[in-house]
Protein backbone atom coordinates (compact mmCIF):
# COMPACT_ATOMS: atom_id res chain seq x y z
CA UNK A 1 147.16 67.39 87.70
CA UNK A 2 146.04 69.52 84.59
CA UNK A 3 142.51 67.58 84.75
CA UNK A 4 142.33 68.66 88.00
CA UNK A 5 143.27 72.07 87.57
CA UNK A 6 140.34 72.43 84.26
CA UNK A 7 137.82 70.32 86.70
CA UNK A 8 137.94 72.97 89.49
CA UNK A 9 138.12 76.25 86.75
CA UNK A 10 135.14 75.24 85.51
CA UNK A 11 133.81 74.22 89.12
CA UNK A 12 134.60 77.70 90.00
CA UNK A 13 133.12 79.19 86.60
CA UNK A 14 129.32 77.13 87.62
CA UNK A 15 129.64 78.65 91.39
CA UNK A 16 130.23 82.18 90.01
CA UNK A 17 127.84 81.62 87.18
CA UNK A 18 124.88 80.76 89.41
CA UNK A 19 125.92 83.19 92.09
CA UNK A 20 125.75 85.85 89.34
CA UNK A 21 122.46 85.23 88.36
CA UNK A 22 121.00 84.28 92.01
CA UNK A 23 122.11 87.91 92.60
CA UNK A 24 120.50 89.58 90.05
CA UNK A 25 117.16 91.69 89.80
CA UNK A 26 114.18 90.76 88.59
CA UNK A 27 113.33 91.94 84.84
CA UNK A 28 110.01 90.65 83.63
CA UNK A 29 106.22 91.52 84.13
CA UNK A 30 104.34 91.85 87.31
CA UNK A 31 100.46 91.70 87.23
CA UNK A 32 98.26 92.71 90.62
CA UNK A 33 94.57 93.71 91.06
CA UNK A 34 94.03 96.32 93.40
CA UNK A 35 90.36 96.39 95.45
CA UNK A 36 89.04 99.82 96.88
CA UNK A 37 84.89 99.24 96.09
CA UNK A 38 85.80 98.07 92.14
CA UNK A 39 88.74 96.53 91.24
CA UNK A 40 91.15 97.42 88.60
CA UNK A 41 94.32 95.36 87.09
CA UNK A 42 98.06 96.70 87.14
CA UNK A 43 101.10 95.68 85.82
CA UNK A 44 104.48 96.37 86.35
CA UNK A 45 107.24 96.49 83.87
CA UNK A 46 110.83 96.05 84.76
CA UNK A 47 114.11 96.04 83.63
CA UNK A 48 117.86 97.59 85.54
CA UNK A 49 117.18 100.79 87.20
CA UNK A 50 113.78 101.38 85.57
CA UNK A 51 110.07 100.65 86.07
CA UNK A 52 106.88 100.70 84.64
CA UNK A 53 103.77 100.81 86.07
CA UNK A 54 100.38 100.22 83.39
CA UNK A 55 96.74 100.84 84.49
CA UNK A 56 94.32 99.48 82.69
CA UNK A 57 90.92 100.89 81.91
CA UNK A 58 87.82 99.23 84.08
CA UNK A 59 85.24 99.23 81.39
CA UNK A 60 87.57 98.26 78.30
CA UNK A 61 89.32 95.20 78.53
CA UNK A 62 93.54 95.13 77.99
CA UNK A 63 93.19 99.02 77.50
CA UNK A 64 95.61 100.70 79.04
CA UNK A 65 94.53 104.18 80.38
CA UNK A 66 97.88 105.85 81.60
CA UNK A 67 101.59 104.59 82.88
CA UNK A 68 104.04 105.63 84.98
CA UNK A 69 108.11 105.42 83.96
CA UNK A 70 109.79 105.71 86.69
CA UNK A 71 114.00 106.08 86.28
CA UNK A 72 115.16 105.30 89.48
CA UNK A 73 119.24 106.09 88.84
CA UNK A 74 117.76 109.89 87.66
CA UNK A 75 115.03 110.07 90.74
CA UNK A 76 112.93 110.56 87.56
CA UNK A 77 109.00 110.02 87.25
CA UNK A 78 107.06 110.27 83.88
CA UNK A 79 103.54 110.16 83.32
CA UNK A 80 101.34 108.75 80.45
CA UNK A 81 98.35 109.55 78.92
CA UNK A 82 97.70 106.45 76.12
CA UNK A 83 93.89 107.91 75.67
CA UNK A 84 95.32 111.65 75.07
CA UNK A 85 98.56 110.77 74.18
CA UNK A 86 100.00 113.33 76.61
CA UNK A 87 102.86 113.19 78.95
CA UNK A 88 104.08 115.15 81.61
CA UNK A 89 106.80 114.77 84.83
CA UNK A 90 105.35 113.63 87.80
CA UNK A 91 106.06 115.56 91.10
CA UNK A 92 106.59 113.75 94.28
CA UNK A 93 104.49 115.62 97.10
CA UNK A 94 105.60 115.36 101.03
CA UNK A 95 103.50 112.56 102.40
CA UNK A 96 101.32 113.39 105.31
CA UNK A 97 102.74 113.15 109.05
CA UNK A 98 101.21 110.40 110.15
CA UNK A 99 100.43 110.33 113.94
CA UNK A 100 103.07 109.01 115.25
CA UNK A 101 101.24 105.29 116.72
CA UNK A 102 102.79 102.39 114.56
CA UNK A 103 103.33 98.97 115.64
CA UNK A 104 105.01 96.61 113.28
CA UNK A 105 104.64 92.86 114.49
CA UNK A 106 106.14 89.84 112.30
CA UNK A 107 104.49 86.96 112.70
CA UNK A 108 105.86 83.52 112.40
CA UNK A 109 102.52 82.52 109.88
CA UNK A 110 104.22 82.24 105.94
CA UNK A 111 102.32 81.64 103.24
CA UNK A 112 103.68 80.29 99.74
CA UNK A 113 101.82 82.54 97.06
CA UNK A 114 102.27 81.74 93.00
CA UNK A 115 105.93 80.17 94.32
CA UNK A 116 107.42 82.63 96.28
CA UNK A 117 107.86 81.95 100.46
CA UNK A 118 106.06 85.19 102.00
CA UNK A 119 106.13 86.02 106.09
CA UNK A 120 103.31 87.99 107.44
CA UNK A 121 103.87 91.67 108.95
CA UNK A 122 101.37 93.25 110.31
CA UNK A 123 101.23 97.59 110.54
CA UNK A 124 98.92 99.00 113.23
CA UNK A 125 98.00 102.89 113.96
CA UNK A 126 95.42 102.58 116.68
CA UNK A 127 95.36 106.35 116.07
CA UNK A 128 93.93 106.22 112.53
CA UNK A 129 91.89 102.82 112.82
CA UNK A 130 94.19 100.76 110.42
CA UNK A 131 95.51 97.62 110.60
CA UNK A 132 97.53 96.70 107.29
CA UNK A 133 99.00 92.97 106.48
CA UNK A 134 101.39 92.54 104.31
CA UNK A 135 102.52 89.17 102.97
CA UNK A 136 106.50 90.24 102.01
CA UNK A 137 108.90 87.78 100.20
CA UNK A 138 112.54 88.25 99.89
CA UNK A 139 113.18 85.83 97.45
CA UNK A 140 112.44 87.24 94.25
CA UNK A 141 115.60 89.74 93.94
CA UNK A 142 112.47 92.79 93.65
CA UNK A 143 115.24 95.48 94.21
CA UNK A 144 113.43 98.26 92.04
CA UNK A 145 110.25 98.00 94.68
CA UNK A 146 111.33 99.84 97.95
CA UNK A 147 113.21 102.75 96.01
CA UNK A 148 110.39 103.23 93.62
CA UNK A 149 108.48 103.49 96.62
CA UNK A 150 110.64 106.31 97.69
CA UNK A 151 110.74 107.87 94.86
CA UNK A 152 107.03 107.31 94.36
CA UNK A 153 106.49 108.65 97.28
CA UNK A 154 102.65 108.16 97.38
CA UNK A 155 100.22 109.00 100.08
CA UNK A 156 97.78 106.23 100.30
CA UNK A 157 97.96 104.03 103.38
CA UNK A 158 99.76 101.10 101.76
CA UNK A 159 102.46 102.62 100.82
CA UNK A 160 102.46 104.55 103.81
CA UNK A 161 102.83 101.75 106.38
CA UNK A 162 104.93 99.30 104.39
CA UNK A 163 107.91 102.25 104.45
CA UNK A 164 106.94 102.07 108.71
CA UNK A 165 109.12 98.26 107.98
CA UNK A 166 112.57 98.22 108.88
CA UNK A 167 115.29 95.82 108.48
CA UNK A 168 113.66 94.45 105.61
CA UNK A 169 116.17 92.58 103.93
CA UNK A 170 117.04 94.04 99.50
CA UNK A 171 114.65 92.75 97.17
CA UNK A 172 111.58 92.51 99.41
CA UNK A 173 108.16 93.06 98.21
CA UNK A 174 104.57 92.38 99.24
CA UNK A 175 102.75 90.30 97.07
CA UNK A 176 99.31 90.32 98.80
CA UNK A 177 98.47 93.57 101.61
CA UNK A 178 95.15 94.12 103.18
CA UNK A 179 93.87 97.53 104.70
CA UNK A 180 91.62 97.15 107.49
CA UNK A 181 89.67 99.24 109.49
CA UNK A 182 90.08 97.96 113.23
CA UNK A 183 87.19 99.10 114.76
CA UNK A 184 84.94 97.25 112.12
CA UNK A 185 86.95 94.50 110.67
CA UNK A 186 85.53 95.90 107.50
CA UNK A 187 88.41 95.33 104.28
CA UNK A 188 89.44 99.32 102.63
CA UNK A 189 91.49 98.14 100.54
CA UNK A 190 93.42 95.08 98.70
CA UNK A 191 96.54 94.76 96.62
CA UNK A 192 96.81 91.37 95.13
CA UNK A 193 99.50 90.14 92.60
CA UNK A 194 98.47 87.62 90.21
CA UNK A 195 101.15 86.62 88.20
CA UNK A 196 104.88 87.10 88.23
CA UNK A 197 107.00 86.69 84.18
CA UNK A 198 110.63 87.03 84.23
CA UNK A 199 111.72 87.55 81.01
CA UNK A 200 113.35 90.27 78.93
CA UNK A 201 111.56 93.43 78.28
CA UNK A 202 112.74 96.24 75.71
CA UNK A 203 114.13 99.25 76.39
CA UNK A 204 111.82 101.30 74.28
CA UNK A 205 108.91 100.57 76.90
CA UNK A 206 110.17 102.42 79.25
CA UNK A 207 110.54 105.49 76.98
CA UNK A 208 107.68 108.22 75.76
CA UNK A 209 106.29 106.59 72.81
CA UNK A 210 106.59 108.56 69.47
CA UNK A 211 103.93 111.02 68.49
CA UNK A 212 103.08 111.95 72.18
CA UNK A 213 103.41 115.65 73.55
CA UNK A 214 104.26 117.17 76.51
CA UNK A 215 101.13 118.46 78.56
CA UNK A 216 101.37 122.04 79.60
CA UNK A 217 99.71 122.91 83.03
């Protein structure tokens, strides 16, 4: 009776164990290239309520040109400087009204892209000529992307028309988006991730680095 008592603890110790862990977000290291005429290289750092997001320079190679630290419990964006060593708090703007024309159509194609199951949505705005697809997984526990997003709250067309999807289930991210212009076919612009790294990343990157100072408008 005892050995049946320890068998199912620890039975019930593996279940919780793994359900733990299935449920948390994703810390590691997120690399994407992003095409608008040249292309540059990204990379996302994150870790518990906080992001980073590196750009590196286009003519030197692993140089990174400025970052973004976003806090997402404190609605809190920083910006970088690495070239001036500057910093300064980032202000959200109101995104544009967007005429009011979206369709949103899931499709039933998926795609399996560097090992994570993606389904294909597909943004339209007759209105403005776009058509934007989105390859979105779920599976990946990517809980800091929608609400830096938000916070973000950029005005490019990307981000734009992703925040047009509803009902997306927590932890959903694109991993590869495509802006097209309808009338032409012709590709604006591409967002294409490239490697995915959980592992643990320190606290101090997400923090102004020593020595910088504060830029004053």
């Amino acid at each position: 009776m005892f050995k049946y008592f320890k068998s199912l603890s620890i039975l019930f110790v593996i279940n919780l164990y793994s359900y733990t862990n299935a449920q948390s977000s994703f810390e590691g290291k997120i690399e994407f290239l992003y095409y608008q005429k040249d292309t540059s290289k990204n990379e996302y750092l994150v870790k518990n309520e906080k992001a980073r997001l590196d750009q590196y320079s286009k003519s030197k190679k692993n140089s990174i040109e400025g970052s973004y630290l976003f806090d997402l419990n404190k609605k809190d964006i920083k910006i970088l400087s690495h070239t001036r060593k500057l910093w300064n708090t980032h202000k959200s703007t109101v995104s544009p009204t967007n005429k009011d024309d979206f369709k949103i159509t899931k499709t039933e194609k998926t795609k399996n892209i560097l090992g994570y199951p993606c389904s294909e949505y597909i943004v339209t705005n007759k209105s403005e000529d776009t058509e934007i697809t989105y390859w979105i997984t779920n599976k990946g526990n990517f809980d800091f992307f929608i609400p830096m997003l938000q916070l973000w709250n950029r005005k490019d067309k990307q981000s734009v028309y992703y925040t047009k999807i509803t009902g997306l289930p927590k932890g959903s991210m694109p991993l590869l988006s495509i802006e097209k212009q309808i009338s032409t076919g012709r590709i604006i612009t591409k967002l294409e991730t490239t490697k995915i790294t959980s592992e643990k990343i320190k606290s101090e990157e997400f923090e102004i680095p020593q020595g910088y100072k504060k830029f004053e408008e």
